[in-house]
PDB file of N, CA and C in Angstrom:
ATOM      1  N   UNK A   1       0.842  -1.171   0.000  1.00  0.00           N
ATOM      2  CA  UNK A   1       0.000   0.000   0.000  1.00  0.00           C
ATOM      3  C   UNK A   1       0.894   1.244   0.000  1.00  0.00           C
ATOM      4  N   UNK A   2       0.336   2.539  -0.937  1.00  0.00           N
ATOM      5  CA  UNK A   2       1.428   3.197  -1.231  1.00  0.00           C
ATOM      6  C   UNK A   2       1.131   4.405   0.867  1.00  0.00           C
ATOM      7  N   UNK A   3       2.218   4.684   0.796  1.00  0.00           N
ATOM      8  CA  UNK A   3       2.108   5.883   2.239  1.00  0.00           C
ATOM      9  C   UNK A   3       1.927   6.841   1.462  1.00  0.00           C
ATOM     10  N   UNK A   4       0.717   7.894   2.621  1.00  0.00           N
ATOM     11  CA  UNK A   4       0.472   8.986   2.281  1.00  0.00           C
ATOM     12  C   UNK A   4       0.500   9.601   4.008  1.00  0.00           C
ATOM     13  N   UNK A   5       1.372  10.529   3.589  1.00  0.00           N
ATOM     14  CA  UNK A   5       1.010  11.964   4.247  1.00  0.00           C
ATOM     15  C   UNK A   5      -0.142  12.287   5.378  1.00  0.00           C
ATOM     16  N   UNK A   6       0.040  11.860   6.673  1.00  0.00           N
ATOM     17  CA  UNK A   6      -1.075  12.259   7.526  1.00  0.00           C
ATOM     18  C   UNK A   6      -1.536  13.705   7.365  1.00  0.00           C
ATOM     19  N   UNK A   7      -2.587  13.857   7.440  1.00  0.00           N
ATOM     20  CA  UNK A   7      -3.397  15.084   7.313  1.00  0.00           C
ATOM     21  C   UNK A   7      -3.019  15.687   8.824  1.00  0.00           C
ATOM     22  N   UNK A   8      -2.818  17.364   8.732  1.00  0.00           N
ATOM     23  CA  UNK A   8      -2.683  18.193   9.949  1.00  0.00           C
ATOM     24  C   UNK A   8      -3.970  18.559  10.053  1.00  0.00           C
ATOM     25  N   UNK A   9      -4.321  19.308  10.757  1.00  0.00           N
ATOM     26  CA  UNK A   9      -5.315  19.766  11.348  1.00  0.00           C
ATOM     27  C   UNK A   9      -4.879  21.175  11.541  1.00  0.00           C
ATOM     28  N   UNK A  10      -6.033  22.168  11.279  1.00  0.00           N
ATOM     29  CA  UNK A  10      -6.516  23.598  10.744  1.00  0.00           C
ATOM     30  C   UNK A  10      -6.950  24.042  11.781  1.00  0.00           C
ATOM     31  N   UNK A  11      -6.340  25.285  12.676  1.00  0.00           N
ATOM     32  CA  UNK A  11      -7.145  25.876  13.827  1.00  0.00           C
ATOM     33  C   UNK A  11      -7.797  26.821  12.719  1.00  0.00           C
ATOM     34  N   UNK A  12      -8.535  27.127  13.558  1.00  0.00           N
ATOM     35  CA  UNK A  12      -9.323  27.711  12.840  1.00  0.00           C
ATOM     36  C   UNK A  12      -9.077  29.304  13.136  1.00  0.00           C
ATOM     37  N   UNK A  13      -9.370  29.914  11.734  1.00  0.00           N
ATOM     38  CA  UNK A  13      -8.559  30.847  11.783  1.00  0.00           C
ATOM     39  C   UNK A  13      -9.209  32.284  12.441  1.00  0.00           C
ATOM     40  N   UNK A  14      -8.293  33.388  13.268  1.00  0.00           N
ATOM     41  CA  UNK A  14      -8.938  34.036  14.192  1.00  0.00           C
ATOM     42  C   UNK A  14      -9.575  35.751  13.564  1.00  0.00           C
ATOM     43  N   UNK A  15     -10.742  35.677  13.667  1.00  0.00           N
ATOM     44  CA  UNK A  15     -11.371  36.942  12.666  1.00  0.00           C
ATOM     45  C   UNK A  15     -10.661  38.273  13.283  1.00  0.00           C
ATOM     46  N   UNK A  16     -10.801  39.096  12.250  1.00  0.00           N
ATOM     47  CA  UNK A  16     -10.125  39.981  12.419  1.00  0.00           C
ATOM     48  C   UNK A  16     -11.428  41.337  12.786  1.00  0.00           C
ATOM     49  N   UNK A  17     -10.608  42.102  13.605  1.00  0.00           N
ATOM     50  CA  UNK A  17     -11.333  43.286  14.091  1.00  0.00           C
ATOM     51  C   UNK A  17     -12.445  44.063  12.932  1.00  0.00           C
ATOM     52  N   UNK A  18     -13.251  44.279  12.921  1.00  0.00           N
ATOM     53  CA  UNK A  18     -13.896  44.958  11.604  1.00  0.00           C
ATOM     54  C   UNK A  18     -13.322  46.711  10.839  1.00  0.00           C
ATOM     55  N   UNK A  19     -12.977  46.967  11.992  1.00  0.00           N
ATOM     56  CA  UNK A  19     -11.748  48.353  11.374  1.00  0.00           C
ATOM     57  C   UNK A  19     -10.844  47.700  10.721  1.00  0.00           C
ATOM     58  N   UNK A  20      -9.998  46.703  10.911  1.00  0.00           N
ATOM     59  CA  UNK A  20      -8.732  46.596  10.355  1.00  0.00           C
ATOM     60  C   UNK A  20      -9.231  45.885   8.875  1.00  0.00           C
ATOM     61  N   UNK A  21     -10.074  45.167   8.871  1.00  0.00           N
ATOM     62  CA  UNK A  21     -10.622  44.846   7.990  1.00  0.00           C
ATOM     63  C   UNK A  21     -11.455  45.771   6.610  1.00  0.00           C
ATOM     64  N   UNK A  22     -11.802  46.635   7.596  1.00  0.00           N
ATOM     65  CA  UNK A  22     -11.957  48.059   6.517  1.00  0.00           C
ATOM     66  C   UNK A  22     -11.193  48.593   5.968  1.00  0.00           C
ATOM     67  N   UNK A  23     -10.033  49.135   7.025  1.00  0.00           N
ATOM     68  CA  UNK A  23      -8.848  49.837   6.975  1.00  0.00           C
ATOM     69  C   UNK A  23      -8.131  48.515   5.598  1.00  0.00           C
ATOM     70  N   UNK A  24      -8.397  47.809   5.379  1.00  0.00           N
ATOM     71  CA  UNK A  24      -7.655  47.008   4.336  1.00  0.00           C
ATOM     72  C   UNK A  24      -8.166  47.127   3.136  1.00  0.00           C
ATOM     73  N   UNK A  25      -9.718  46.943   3.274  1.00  0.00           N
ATOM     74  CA  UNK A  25     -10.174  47.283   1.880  1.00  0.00           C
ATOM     75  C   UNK A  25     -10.202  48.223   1.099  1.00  0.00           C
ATOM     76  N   UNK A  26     -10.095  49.738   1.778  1.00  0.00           N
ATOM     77  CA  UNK A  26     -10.770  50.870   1.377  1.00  0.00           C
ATOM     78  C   UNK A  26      -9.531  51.119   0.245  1.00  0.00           C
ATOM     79  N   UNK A  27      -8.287  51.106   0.932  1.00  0.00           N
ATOM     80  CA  UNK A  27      -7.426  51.519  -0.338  1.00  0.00           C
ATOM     81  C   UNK A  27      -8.039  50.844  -1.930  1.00  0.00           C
ATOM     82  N   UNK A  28      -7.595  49.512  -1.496  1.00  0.00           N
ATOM     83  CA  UNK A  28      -8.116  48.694  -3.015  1.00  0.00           C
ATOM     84  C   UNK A  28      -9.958  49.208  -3.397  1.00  0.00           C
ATOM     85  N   UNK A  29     -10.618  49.182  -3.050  1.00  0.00           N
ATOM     86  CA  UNK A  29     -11.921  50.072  -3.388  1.00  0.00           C
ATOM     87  C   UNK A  29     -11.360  51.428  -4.110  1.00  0.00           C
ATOM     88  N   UNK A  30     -11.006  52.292  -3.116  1.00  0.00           N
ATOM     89  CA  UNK A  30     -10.764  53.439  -4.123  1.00  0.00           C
ATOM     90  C   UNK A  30     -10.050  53.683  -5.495  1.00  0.00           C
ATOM     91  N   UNK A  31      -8.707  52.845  -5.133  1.00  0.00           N
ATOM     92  CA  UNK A  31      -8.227  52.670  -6.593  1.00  0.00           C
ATOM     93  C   UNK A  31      -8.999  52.013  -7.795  1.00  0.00           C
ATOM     94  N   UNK A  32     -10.237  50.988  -7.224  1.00  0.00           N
ATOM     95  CA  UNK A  32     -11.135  50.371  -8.136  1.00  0.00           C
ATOM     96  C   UNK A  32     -12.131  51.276  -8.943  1.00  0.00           C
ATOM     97  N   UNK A  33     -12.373  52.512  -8.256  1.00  0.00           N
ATOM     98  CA  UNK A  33     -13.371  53.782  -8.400  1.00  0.00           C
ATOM     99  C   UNK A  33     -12.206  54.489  -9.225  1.00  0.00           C
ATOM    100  N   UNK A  34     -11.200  54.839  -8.530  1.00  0.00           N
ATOM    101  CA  UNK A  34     -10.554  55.910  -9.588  1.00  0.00           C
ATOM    102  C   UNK A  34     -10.415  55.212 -10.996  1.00  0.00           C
ATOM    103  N   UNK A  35      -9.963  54.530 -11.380  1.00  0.00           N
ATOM    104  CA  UNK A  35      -9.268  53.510 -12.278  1.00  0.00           C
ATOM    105  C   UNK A  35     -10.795  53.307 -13.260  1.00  0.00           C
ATOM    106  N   UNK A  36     -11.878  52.631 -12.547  1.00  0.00           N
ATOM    107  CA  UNK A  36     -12.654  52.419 -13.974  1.00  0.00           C
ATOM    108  C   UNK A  36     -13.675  53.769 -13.683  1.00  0.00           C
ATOM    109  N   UNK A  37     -13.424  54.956 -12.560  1.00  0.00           N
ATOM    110  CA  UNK A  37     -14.236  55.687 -12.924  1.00  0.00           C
ATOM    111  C   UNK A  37     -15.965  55.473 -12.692  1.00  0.00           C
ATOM    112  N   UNK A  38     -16.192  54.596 -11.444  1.00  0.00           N
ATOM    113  CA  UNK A  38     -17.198  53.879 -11.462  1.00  0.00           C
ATOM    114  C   UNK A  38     -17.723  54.642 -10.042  1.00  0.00           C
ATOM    115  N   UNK A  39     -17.577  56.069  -9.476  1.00  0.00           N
ATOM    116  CA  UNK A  39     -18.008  56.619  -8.539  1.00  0.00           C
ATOM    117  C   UNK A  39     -19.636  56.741  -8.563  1.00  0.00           C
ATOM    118  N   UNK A  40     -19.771  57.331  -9.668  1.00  0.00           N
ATOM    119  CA  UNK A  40     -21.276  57.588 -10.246  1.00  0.00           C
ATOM    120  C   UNK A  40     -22.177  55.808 -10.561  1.00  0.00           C
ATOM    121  N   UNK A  41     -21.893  55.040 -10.470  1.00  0.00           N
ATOM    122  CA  UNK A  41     -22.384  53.479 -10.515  1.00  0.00           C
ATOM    123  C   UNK A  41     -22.625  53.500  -8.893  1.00  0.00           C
ATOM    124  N   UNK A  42     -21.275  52.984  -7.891  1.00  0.00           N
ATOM    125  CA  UNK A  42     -21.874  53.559  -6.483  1.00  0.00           C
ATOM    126  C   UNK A  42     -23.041  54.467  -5.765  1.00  0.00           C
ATOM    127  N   UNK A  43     -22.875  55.440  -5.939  1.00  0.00           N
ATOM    128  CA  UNK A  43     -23.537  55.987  -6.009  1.00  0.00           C
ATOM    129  C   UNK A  43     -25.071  55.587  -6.634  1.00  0.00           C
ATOM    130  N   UNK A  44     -25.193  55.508  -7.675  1.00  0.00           N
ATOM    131  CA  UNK A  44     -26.765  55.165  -8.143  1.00  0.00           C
ATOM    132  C   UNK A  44     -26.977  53.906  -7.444  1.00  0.00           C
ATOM    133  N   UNK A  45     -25.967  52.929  -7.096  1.00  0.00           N
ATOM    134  CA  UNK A  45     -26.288  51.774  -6.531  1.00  0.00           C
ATOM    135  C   UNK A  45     -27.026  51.768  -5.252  1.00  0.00           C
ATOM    136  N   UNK A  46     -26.474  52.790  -4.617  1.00  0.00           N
ATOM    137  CA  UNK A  46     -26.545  52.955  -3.075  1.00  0.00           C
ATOM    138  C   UNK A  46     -27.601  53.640  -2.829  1.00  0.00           C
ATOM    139  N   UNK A  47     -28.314  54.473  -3.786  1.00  0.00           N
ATOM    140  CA  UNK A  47     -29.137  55.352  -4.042  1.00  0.00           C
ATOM    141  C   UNK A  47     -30.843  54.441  -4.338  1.00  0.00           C
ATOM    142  N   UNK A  48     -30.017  53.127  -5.419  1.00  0.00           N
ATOM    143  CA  UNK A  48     -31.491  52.261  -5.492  1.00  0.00           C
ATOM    144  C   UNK A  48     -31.762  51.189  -4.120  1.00  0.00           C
ATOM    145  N   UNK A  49     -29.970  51.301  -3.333  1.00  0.00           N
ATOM    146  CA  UNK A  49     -30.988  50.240  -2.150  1.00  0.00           C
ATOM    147  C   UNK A  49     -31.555  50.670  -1.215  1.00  0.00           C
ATOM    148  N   UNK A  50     -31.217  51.771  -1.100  1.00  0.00           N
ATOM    149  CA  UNK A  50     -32.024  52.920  -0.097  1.00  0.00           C
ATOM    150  C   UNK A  50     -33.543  53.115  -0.442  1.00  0.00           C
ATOM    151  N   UNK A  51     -33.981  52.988  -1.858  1.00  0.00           N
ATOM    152  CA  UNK A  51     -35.493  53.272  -2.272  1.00  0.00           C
ATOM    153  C   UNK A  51     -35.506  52.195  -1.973  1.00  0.00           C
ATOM    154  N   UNK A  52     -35.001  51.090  -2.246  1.00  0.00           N
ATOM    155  CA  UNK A  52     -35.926  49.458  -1.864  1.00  0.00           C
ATOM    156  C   UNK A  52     -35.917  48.904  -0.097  1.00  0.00           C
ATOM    157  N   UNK A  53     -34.830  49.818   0.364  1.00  0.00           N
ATOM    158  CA  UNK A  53     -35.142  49.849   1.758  1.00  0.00           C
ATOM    159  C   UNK A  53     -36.120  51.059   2.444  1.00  0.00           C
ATOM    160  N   UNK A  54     -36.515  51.862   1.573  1.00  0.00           N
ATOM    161  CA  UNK A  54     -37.494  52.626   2.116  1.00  0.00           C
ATOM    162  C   UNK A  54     -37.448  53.586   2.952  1.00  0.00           C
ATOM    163  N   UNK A  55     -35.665  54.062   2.531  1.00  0.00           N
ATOM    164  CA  UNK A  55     -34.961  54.845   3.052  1.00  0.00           C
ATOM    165  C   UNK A  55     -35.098  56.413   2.169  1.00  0.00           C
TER     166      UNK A  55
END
């Protein structure tokens, strides 16, 4: 029988604060807005979930 490799075991991994997690995205977001120019899409986006939330 050929040997294989015991499997390790995965802690599971520890979530991260929700600021730092922001603080990570926002750069890459903005460059995504500057770059295709997609401020005005946001915007209308955020604008139609607010009417369907009744905001």
């Amino acid at each position: 029988m050929a040997y294989t490799a015991p499997r390790t075991t995965t802690r599971p991994s520890s979530q991260r604060h929700p600021l730092v997690a922001t603080a990570m995205v926002l750069p890459l977001a903005a460059l995504l807005v500057v770059v295709f120019g997609g401020w005005d899409a946001v915007v209308t986006q955020a604008s139609s979930v607010g009417v369907m939330l009744g905001r």
